[in-house]
Protein backbone atom coordinates (compact mmCIF):
# COMPACT_ATOMS: atom_id res chain seq x y z
CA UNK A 1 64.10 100.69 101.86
CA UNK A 2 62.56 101.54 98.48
CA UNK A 3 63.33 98.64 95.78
CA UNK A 4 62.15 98.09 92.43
CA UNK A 5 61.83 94.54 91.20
CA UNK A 6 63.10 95.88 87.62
CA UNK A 7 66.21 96.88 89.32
CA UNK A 8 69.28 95.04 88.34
CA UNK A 9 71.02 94.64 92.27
CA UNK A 10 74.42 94.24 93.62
CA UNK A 11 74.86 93.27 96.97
CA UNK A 12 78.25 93.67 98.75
CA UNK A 13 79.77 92.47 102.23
CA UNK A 14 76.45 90.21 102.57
CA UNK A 15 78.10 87.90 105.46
CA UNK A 16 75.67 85.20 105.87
CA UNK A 17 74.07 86.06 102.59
CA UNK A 18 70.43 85.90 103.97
CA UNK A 19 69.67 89.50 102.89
CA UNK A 20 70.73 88.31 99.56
CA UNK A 21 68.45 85.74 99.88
CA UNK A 22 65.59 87.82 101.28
CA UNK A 23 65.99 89.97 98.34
CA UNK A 24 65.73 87.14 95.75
CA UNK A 25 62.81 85.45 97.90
CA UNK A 26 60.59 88.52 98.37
CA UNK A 27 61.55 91.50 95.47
CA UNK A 28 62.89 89.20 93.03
CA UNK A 29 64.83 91.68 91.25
CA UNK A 30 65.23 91.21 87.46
CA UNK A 31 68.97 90.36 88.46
CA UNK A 32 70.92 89.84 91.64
CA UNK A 33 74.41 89.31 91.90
CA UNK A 34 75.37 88.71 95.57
CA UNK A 35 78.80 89.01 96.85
CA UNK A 36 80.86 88.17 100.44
CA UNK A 37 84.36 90.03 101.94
CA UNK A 38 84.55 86.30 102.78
CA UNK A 39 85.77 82.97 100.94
CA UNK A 40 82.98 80.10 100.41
CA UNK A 41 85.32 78.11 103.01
CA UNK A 42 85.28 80.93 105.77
CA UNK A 43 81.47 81.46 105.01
CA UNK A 44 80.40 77.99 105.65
CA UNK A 45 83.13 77.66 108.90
CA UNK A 46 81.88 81.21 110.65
CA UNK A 47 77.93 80.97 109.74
CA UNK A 48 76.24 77.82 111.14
CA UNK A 49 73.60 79.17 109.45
CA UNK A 50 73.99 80.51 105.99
CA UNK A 51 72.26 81.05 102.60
CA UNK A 52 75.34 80.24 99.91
CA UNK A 53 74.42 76.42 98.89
CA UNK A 54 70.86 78.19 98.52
CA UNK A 55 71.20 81.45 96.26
CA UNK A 56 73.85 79.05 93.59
CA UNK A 57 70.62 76.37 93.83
CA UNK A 58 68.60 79.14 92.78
CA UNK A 59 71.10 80.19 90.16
CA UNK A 60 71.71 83.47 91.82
CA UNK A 61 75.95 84.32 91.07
CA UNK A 62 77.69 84.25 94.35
CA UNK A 63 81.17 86.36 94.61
CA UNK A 64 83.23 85.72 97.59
CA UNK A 65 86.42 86.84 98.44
CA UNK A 66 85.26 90.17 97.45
CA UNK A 67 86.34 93.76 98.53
CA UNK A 68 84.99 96.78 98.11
CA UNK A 69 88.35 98.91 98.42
CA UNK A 70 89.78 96.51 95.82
CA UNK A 71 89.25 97.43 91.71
CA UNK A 72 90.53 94.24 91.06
CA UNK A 73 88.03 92.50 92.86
CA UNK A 74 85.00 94.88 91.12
CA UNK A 75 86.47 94.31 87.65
CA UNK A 76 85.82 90.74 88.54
CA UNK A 77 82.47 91.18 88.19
CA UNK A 78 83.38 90.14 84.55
CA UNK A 79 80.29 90.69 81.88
CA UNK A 80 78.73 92.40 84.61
CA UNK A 81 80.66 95.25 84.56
CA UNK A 82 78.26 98.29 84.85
CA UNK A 83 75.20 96.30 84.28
CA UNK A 84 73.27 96.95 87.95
CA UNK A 85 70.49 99.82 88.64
CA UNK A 86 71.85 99.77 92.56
CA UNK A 87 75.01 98.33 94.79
CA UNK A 88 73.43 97.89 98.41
CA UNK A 89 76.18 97.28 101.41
CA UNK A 90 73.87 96.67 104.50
CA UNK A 91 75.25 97.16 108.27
CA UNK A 92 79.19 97.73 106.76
CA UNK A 93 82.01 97.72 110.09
CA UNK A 94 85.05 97.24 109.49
CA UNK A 95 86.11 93.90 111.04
CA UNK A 96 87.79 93.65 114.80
CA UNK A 97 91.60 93.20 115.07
CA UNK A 98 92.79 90.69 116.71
CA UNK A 99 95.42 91.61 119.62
CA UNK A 100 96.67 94.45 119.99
CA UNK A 101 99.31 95.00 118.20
CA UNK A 102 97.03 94.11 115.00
CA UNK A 103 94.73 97.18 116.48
CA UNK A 104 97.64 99.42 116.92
CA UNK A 105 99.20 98.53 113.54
CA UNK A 106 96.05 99.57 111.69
CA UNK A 107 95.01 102.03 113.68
CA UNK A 108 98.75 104.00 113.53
CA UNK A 109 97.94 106.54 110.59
CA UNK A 110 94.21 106.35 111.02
CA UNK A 111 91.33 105.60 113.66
CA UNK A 112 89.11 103.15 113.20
CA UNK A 113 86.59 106.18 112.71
CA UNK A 114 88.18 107.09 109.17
CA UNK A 115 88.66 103.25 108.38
CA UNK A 116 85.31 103.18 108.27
CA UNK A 117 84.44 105.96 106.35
CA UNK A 118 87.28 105.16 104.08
CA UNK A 119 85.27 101.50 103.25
CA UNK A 120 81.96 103.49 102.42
CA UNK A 121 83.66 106.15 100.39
CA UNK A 122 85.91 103.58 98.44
CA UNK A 123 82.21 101.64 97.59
CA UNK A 124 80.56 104.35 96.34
CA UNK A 125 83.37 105.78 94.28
CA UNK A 126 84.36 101.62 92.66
CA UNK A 127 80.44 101.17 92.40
CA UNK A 128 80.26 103.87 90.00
CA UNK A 129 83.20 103.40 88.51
CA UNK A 130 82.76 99.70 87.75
CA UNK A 131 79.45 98.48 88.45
CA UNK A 132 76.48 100.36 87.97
CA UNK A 133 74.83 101.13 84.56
CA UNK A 134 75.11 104.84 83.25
CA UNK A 135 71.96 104.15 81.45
CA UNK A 136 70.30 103.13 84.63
CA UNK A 137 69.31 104.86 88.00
CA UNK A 138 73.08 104.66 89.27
CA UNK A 139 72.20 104.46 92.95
CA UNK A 140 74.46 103.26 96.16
CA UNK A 141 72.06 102.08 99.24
CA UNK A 142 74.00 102.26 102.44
CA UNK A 143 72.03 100.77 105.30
CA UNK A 144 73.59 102.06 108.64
CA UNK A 145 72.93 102.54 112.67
CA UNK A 146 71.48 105.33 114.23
CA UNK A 147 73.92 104.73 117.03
CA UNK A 148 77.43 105.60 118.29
CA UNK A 149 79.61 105.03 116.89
CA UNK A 150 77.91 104.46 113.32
CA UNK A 151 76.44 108.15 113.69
CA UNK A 152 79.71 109.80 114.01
CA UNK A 153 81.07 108.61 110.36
CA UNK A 154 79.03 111.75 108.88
CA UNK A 155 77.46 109.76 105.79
CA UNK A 156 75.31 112.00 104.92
CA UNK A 157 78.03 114.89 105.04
CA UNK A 158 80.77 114.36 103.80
CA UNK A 159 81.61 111.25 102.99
CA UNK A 160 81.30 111.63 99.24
CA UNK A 161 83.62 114.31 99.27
CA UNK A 162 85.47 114.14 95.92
CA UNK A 163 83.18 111.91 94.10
CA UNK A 164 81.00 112.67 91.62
CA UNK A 165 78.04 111.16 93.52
CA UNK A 166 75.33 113.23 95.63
CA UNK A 167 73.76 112.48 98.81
CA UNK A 168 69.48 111.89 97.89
CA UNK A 169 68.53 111.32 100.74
CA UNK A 170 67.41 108.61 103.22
CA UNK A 171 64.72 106.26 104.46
CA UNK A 172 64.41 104.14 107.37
CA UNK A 173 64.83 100.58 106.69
CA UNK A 174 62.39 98.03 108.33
CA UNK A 175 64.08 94.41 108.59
CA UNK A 176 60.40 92.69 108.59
CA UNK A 177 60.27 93.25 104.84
CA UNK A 178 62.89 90.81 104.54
CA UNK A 179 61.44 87.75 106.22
CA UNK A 180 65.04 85.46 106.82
CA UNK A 181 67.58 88.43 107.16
CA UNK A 182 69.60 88.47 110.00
CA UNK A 183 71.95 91.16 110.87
CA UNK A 184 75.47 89.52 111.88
CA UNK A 185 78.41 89.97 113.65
CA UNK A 186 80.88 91.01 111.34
CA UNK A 187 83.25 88.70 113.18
CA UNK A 188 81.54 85.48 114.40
CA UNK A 189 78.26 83.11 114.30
CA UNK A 190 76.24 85.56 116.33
CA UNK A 191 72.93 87.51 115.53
CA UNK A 192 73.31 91.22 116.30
CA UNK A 193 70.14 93.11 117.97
CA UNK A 194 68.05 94.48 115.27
CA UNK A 195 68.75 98.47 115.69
CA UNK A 196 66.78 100.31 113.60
CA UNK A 197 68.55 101.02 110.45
CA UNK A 198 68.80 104.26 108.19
CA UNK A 199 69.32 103.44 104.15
CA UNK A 200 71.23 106.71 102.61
CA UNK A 201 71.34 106.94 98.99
CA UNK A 202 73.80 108.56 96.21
CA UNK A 203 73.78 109.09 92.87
CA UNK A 204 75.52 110.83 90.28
CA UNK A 205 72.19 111.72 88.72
CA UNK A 206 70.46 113.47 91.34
CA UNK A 207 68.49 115.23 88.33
CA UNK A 208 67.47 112.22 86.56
CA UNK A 209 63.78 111.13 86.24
CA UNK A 210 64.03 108.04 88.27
CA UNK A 211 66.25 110.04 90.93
CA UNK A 212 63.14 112.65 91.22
CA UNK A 213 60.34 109.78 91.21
CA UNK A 214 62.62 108.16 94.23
CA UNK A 215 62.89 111.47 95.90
CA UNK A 216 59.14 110.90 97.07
CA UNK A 217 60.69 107.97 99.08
CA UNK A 218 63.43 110.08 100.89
CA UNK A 219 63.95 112.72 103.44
CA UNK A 220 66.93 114.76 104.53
CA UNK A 221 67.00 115.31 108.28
CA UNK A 222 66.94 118.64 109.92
CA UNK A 223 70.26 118.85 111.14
CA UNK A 224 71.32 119.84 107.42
CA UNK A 225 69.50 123.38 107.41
CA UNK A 226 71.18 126.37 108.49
CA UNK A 227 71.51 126.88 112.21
CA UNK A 228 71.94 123.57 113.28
CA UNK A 229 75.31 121.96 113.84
CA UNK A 230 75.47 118.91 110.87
CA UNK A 231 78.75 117.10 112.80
CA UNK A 232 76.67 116.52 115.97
CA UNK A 233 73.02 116.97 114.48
CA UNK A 234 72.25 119.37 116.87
CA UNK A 235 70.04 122.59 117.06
CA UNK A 236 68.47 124.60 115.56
CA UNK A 237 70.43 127.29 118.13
CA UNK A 238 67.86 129.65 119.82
CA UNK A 239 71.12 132.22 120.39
CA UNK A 240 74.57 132.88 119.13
CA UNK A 241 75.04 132.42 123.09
CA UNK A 242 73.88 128.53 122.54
CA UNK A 243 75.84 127.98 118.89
CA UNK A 244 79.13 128.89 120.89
CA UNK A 245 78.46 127.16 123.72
CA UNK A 246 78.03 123.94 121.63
CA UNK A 247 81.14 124.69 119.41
CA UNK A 248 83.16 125.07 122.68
CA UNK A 249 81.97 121.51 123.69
CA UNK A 250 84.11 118.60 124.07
CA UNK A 251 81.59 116.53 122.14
CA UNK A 252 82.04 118.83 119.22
CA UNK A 253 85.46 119.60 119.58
CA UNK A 254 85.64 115.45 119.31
CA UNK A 255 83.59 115.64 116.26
CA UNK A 256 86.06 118.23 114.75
CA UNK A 257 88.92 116.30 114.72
CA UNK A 258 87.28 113.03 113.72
CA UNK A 259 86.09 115.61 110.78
CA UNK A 260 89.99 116.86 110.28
CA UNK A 261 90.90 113.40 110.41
CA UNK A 262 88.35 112.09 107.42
CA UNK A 263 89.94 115.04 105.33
CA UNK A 264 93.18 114.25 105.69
CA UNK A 265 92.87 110.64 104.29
CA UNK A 266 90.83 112.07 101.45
CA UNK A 267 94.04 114.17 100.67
CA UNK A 268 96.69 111.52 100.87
CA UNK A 269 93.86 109.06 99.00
CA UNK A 270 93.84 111.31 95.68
CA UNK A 271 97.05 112.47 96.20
CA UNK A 272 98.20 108.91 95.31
CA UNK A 273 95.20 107.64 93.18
CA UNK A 274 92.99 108.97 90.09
CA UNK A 275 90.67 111.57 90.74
CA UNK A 276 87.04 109.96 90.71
């Protein structure tokens, strides 16, 4: 992951904080605002272990209670209303329900598939709207798994769909640069193993100078070149004989309808809010 010290940085959904406090330890960004889906209370109760008493002694502003899919909770951001160079949301998952009538009650018009894609498209589209600087870089990090089901949300495909920011690129991201951070359960006190993690980037100024120098950082996988099948990051085909085979797949026939799925929230999402 490719930071600049200048950078002004937003962190969101930081659980236990300590990337936030990596980041102010080790890059010591010109400003860091850090910020929790959690309250201070449920912080301290969940995370035995946990860097909030630390960042406010350092004077670092600490947000909790803080949702991405919320305006409300981005215009609360107050005087620093689109004052950051990047908005970084490490490891997002949408929490676990509880029982299962909470899963089937959240899961009835969509799977948990589009939840998640719905939490990562609602962040980009509120960071730009509210919190980074139109003067500045404008760029949304999204550190995510290489694994099922993290691979199947199609980040780098479509999940920008709509909004007026474009996919860069990515870059692997290498936890030992951040000496303290520890990737967490998104429900409870435990440490999850350290998968290696991808950082995708947008921007709505994919043109820009900065965007071109940070370019040199970034790569865009194969699987988004002609002949290869994007949903499943498959290929390249050797045959048409091998292309159909594949499209005739249960796998990709899977991936289809997760794909089907993802547009149909977009269109009830802008049917019933602003266009980004």
């Amino acid at each position: 992951m490719y930071l600049n010290s200048d950078w002004r940085i937003l962190t969101v959904g930081d659980g236990d904080l300590s990337f936030s406090n990596a980041l102010h330890a080790h890059i010591k960004p010109s400003k860091l605002v850090a910020s929790t889906y959690d309250s201070a209370s449920t912080i301290e109760q969940k995370y035995e272990s946990n860097a909030l008493s630390t960042l406010k002694a350092n004077n670092v502003d600490v947000l909790n209670s803080f949702d991405v899919t919320n305006p409300d909770c981005w215009q609360a951001l107050g005087q620093s209303l689109h004052s950051f160079d990047v908005v970084i949301f490490q490891f997002p998952l949408i929490p676990a329900f509880v029982g299962r009538e909470a899963y089937e009650s959240n899961t009835r018009q969509s799977s948990m598939n589009v939840l998640n894609r719905s939490l990562l498209h609602q962040f980009i589209k509120y960071a730009n709207e509210f919190a980074l600087n139109p003067n500045g870089p404008m760029l949304c990090y999204i550190t995510s798994k290489d694994v099922k089901p993290y691979r199947e949300w199609n980040i780098e495909g479509t999940l920008n769909t709509g909004l007026h920011a474009e996919y860069l690129g990515q870059m692997p991201f290498d936890i030992s640069h951040f000496a303290g951070y520890k990737i967490r359960n998104v429900d409870r006190d435990k440490h999850v193993k350290d998968t290696s993690g991808i950082t995708y980037v947008f921007s709505p100024k994919a043109c820009s100078e900065q965007a071109v120098q940070l370019s040199t950082q970034l790569t865009k996988p194969a699987y988004l070149t002609p002949n290869y099948c994007s949903l499943c990051r498959v290929g390249p085909f050797i045959a048409l004989e091998d292309e159909t085979k594949h499209i005739n797949a249960k796998k990709h026939q899977q991936m289809v309808r997760l794909e089907s799925d993802w547009q149909a929230w977009l269109t009830q999402f802008y049917s019933t809010n602003s266009q980004p």
